[in-house]
Protein backbone atom coordinates (compact mmCIF):
# COMPACT_ATOMS: atom_id res chain seq x y z
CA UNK A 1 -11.05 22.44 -8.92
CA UNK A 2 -9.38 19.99 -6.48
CA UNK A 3 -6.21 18.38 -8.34
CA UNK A 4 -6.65 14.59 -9.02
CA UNK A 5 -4.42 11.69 -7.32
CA UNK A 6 -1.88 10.03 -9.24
CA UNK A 7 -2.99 6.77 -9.91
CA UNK A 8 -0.64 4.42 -7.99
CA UNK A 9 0.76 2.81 -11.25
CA UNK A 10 0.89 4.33 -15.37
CA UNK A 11 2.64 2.52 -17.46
CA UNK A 12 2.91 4.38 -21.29
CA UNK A 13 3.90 2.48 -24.56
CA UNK A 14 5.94 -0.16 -22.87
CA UNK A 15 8.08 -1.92 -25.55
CA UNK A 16 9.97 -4.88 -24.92
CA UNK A 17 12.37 -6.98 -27.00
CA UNK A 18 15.17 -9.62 -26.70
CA UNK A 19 18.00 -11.08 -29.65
CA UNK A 20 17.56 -14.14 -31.28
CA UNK A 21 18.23 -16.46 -34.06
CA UNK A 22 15.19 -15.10 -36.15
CA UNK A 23 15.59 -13.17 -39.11
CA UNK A 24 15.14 -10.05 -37.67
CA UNK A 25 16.83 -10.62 -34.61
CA UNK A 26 14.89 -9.62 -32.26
CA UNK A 27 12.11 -11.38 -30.56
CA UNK A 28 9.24 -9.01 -29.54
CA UNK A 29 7.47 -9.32 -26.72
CA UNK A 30 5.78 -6.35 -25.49
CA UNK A 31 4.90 -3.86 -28.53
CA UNK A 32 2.74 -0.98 -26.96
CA UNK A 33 1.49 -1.44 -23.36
CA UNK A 34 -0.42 0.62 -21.78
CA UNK A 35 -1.86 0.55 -18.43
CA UNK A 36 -3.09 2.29 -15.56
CA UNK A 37 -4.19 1.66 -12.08
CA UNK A 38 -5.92 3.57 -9.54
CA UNK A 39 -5.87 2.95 -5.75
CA UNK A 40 -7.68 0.27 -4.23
CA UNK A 41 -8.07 -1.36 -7.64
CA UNK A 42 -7.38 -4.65 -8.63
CA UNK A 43 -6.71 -5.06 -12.12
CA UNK A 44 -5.86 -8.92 -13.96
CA UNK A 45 -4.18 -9.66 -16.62
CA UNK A 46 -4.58 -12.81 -18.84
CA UNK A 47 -2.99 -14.73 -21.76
CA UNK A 48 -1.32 -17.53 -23.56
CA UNK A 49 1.66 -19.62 -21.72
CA UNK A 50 4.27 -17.28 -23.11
CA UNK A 51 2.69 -13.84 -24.04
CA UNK A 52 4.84 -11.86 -21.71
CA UNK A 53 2.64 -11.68 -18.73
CA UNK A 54 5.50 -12.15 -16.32
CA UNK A 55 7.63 -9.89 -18.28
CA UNK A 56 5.65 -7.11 -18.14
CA UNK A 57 4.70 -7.82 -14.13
CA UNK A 58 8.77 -7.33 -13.96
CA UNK A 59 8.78 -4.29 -15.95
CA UNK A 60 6.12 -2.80 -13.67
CA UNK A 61 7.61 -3.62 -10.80
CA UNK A 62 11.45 -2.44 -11.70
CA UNK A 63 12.69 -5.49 -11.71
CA UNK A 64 13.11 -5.27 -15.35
CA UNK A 65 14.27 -2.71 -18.02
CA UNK A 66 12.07 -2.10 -21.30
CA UNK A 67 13.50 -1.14 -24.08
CA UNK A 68 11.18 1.78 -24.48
CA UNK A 69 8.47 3.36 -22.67
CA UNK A 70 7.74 5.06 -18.85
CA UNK A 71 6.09 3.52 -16.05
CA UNK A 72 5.31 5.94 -13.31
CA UNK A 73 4.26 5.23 -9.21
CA UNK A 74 2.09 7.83 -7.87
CA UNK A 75 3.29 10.39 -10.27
CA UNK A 76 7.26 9.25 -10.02
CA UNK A 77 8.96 8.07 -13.39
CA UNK A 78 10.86 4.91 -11.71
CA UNK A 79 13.38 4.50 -14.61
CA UNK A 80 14.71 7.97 -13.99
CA UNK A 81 15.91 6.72 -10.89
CA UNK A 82 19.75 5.24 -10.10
CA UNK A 83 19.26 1.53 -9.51
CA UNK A 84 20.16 1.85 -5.58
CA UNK A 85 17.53 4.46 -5.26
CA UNK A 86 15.05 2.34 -7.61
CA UNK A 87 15.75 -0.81 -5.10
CA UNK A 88 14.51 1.86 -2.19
CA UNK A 89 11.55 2.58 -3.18
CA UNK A 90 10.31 -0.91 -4.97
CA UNK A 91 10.99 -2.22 -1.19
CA UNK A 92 8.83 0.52 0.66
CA UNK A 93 6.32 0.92 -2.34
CA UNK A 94 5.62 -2.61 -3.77
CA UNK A 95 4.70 -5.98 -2.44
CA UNK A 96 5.54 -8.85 -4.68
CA UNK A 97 3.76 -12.40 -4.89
CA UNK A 98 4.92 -14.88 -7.16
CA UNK A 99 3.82 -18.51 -7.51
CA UNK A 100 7.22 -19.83 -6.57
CA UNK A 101 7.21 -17.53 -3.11
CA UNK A 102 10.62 -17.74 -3.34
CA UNK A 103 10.96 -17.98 1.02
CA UNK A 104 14.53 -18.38 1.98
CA UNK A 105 14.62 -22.21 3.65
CA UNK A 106 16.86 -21.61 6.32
CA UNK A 107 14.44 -18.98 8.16
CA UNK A 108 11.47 -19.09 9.83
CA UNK A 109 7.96 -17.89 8.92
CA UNK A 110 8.52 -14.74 10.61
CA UNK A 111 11.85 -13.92 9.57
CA UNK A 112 10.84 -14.00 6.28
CA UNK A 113 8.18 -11.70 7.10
CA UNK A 114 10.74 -9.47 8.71
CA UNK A 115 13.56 -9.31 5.92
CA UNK A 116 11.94 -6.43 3.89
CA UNK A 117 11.36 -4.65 7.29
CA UNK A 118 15.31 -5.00 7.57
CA UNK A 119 16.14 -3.91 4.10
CA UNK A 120 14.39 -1.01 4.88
CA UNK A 121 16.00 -0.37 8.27
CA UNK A 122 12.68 -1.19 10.50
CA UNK A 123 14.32 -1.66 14.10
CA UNK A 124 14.51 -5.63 14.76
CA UNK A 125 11.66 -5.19 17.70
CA UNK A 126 9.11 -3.25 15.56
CA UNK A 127 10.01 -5.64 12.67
CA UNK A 128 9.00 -8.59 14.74
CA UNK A 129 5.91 -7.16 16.02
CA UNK A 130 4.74 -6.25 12.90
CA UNK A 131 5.57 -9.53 11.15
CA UNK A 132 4.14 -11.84 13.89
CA UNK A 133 0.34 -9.65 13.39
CA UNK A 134 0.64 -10.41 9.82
CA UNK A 135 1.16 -13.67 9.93
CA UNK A 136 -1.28 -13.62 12.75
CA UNK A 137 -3.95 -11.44 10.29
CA UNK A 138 -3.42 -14.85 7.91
CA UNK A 139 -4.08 -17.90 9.95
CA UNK A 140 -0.48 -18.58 10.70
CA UNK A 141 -0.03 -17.22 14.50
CA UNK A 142 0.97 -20.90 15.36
CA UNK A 143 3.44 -20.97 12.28
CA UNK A 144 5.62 -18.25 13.38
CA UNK A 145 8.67 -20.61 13.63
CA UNK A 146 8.45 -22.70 11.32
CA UNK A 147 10.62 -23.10 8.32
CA UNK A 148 9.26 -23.30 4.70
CA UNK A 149 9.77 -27.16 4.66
CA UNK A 150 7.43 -27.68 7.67
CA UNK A 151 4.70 -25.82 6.03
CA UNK A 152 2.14 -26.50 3.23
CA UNK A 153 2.35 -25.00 -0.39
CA UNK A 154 -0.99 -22.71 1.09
CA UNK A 155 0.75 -21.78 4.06
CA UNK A 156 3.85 -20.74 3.08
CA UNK A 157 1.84 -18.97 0.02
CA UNK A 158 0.58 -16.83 3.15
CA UNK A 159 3.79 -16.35 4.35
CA UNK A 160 4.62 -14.73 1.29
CA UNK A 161 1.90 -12.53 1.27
CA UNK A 162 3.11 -11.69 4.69
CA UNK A 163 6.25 -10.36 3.64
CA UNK A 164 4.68 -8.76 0.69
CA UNK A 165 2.90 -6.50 3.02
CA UNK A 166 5.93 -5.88 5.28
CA UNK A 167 6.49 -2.51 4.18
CA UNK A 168 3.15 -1.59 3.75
CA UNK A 169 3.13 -0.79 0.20
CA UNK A 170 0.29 0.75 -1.98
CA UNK A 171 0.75 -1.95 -4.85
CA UNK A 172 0.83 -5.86 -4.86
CA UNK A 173 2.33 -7.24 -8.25
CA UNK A 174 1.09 -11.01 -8.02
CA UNK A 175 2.04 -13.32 -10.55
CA UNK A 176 0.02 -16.23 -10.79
CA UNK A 177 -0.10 -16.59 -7.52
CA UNK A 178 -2.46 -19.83 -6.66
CA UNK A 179 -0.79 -21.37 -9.56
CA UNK A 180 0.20 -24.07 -7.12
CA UNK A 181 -2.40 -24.40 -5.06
CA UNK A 182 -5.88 -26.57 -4.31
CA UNK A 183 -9.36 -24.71 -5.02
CA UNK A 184 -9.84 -24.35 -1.04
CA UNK A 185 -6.42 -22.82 -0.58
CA UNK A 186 -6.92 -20.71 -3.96
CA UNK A 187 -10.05 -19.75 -2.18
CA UNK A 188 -8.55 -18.85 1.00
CA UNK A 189 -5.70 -16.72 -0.70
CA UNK A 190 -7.75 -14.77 -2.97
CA UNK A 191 -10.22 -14.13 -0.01
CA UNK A 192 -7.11 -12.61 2.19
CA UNK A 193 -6.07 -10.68 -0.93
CA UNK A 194 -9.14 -8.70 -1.49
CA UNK A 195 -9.94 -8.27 2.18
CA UNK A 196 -6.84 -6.55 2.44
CA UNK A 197 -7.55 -4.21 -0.35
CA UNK A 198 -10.18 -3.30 1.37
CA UNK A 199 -8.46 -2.60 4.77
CA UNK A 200 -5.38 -1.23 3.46
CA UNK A 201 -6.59 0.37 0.23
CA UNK A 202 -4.07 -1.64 -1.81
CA UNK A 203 -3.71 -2.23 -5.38
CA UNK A 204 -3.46 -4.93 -6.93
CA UNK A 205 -2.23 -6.32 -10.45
CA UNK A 206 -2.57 -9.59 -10.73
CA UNK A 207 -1.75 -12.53 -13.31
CA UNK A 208 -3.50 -15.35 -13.80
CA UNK A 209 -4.28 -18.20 -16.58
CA UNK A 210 -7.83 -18.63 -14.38
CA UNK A 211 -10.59 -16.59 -16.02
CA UNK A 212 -12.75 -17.43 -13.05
CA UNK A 213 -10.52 -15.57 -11.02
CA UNK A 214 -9.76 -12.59 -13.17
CA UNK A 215 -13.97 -11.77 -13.31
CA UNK A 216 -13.79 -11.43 -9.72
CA UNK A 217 -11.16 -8.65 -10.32
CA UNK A 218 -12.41 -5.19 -11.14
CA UNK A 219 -11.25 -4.76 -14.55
CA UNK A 220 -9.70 -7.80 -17.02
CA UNK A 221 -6.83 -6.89 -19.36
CA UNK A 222 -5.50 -9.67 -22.02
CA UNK A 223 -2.29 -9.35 -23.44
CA UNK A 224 -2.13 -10.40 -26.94
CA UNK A 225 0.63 -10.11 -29.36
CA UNK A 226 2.38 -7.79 -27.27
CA UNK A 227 -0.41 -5.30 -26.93
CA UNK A 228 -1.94 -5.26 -23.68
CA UNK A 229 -7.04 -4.88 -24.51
CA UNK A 230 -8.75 -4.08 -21.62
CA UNK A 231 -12.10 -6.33 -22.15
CA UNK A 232 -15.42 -4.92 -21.17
């Protein structure tokens, strides 16, 4: 029998916590989460202002610490890993999209694009090359030097996706990211997003308040009192 893939993300029995003035202590947030996502899948994830969405998008991504539980990428457990090594392979494994995109205002569009390429140590020529077709690949070939104030919320949303894809990574973590944005540039992100899971076989998690845009996802998770139900 042929051995079956990984799947590109497992998280098991993710708890998360944090002190305050209650009572107890402690304010939970994440109580048993458990999740899994195969490649080319795109999974969302919806719930209250406040549920822990983001957190557990941070968690997944290892930009955060749980206080108990595993979460795995293709088969490696990333919080066995020294926080250097960690940092390594969240930049060549996962592309992140928030709402806020976060560019840096003093660069242009494409050397935003390009800083993950440098993290990595992508040589500045094949860094540019590669940048300039993404941005290209998103409507923004005429963008290219432009800073983040001389573009719109939609475009520099693209730019962001841009840089999320830098590295070519197997998973996009993208928190709620037309938040911001007009129903034709929601439209137009969303549209790049799953043509590029098709094209790149990417998977995506992805948070969002919209229900209209989580049915057009392959499989709707809600969080809810820290416990993460898959709805049928």
């Amino acid at each position: 029998m042929t051995p079956q893939p990984h799947p590109v993300l497992q998280a098991q029995h993710i708890e998360k916590s944090f002190k305050d003035d209650s009572e107890s202590g402690r304010l939970e947030i994440l109580t048993d989460v458990n999740l899994t996502i195969g490649k080319s899948e795109i999974i969302a994830i919806i719930g209250s202002s406040g549920c822990g969405k983001s957190t557990l998008l941070h968690i997944l991504g290892g930009l955060d610490n749980p206080n108990n539980g595993r979460v795995e990428w293709s088969g490696q457990s990333i919080y066995d890993l020294k926080s250097d090594k960690l940092a390594d392979l969240r930049n060549r494994n996962v592309g992140f999209v928030f709402q806020f995109h976060h560019l840096l205002p003093e660069f242009t569009a494409i050397e935003n694009v390009m800083m993950p390429g440098f993290i990595s140590g992508t040589p500045q020529q094949k860094a540019e090359v590669k940048a300039s077709a993404l941005l290209e690949r998103l409507g923004l070939g005429k963008r290219l030097t432009h800073r983040p104030s001389q573009l719109s919320g939609g475009e520099q949303q693209r730019v962001s996706m841009a840089r999320a894809l830098m590295n070519e990574p197997s998973l996009i973590l993208a928190d709620e990211p037309t938040g911001n944005l007009d129903e034709s540039n929601t439209d137009t992100i969303l549209a790049q997003l799953f043509e590029l899971r098709e094209d790149r076989e990417l998977s995506i998690a992805l948070i969002t308040h919209e229900r209209d845009i989580a049915e057009r996802c392959d499989v709707i998770y809600e969080l809810q009192n820290g416990i993460l139900h898959r709805l049928d």
